[in-house]
Protein backbone atom coordinates (compact mmCIF):
# COMPACT_ATOMS: atom_id res chain seq x y z
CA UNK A 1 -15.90 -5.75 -12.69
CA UNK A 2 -12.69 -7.59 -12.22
CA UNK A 3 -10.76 -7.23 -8.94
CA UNK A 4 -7.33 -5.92 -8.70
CA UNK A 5 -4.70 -5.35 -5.86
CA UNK A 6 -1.30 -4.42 -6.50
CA UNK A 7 1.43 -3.63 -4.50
CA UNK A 8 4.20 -1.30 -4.98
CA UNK A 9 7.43 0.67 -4.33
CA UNK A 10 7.37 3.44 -6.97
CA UNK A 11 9.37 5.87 -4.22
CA UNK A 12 6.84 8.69 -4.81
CA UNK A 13 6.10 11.04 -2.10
CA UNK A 14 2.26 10.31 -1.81
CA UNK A 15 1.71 12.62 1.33
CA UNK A 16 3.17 15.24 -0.51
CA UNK A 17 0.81 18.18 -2.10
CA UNK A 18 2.44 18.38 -5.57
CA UNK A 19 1.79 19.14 -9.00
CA UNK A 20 3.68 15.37 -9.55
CA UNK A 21 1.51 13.15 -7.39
CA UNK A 22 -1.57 14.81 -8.18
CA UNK A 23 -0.62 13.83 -11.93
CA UNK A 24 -0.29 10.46 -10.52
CA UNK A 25 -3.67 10.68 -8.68
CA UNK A 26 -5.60 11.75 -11.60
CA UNK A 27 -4.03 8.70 -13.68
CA UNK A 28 -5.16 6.29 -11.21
CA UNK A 29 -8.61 8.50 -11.14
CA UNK A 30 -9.16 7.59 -14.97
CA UNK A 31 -8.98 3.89 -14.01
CA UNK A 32 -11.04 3.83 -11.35
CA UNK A 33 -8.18 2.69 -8.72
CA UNK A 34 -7.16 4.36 -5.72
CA UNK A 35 -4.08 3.90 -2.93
CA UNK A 36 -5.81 2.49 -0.08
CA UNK A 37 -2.44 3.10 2.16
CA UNK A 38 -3.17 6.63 4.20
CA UNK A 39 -0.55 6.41 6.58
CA UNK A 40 3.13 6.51 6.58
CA UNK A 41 4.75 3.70 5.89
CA UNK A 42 8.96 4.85 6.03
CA UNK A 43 9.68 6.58 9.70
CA UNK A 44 13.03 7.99 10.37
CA UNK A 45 13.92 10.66 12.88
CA UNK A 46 13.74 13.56 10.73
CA UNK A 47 10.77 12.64 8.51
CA UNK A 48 7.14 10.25 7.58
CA UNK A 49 6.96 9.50 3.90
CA UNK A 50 4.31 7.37 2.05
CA UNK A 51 6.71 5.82 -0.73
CA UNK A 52 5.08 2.31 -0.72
CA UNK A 53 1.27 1.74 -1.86
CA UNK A 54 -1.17 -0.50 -2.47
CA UNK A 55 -3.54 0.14 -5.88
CA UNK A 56 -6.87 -1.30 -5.87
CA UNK A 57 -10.38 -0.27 -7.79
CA UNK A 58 -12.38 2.43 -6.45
CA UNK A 59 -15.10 1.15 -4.17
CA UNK A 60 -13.41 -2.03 -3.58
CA UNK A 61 -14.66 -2.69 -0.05
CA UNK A 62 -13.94 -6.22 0.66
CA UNK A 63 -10.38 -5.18 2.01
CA UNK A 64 -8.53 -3.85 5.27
CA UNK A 65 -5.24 -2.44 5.45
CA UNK A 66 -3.07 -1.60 8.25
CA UNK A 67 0.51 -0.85 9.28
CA UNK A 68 2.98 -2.73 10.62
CA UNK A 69 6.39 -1.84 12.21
CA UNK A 70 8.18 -5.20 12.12
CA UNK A 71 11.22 -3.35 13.76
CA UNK A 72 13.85 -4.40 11.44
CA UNK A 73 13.96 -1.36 8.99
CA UNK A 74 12.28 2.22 8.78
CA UNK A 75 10.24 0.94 6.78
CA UNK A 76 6.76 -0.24 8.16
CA UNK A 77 4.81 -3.21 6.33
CA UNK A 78 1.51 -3.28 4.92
CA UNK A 79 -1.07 -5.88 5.31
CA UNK A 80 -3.98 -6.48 3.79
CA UNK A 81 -6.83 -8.79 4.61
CA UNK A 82 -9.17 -9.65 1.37
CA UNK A 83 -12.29 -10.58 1.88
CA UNK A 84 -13.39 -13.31 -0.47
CA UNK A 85 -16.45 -15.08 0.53
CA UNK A 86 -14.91 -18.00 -0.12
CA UNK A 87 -16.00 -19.54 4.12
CA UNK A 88 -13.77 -20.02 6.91
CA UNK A 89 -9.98 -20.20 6.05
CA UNK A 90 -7.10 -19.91 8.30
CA UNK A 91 -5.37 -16.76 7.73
CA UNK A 92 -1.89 -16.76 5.65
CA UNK A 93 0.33 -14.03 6.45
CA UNK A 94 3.56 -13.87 3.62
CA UNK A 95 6.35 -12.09 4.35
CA UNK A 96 8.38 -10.65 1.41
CA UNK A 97 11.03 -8.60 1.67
CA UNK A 98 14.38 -8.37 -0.86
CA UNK A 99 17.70 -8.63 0.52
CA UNK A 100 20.92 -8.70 -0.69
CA UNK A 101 24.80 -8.28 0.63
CA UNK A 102 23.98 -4.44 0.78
C-alpha cells in the first residue's frame, strides 16, 4: 500500500462532537486515513480548537507528530518526523507559513 501524508487547513472543528465532523470522520474511515493531530493546535484566551490536520493511512506507524508553539501566532505548528528507512540523514525541518500585507 502506497504511503500518504497530507497536510491541511480545512477550518473544521475536529475536537468538536458533531453530526459534521463525524461525517468527515467516516469519509476518511472509507479510505482508510485518519488525522494523526490529537491536540489543539489554535490557543486563544477564550478557546482550543483543532482546525489544522494532518491525513495519513490507517496504521501508518512510521510517523511522530507533535506540537509546536513557535510564539508568533495562536496558532501552534505541527511537525512530523517520517520514518523512512532510508539510514542516517540529518534532519530537515521546513518552515511554511503564508503571509501577506494583512
Amino acid at each position: 500500500m502506497k504511503k500518504l501524508l497530507t497536510c491541511a487547513d480545512w477550518n473544521l472543528k475536529f475536537m468538536l462532537d458533531n453530526i459534521r465532523i463525524q461525517e468527515i470522520k467516516n469519509l476518511l474511515e472509507s479510505y482508510n486515513l485518519i488525522n494523526i493531530v490529537r491536540s489543539p493546535i489554535r490557543i486563544t484566551p477564550s478557546s482550543e480548537s483543532l482546525i489544522d490536520v494532518i491525513v495519513t493511512n490507517k496504521g501508518n506507524s512510521e510517523l511522530e507528530i507533535c506540537v509546536v508553539n513557535l510564539g508568533f501566532s495562536c496558532h501552534l505548528a505541527q511537525v512530523v518526523k517520517i520514518y523512512t528507512g532510508k539510514g542516517n540523514r540529518r534532519d530537515k525541518i521546513v518552515y511554511v507559513k503564508a503571509v501577506n500585507k494583512n
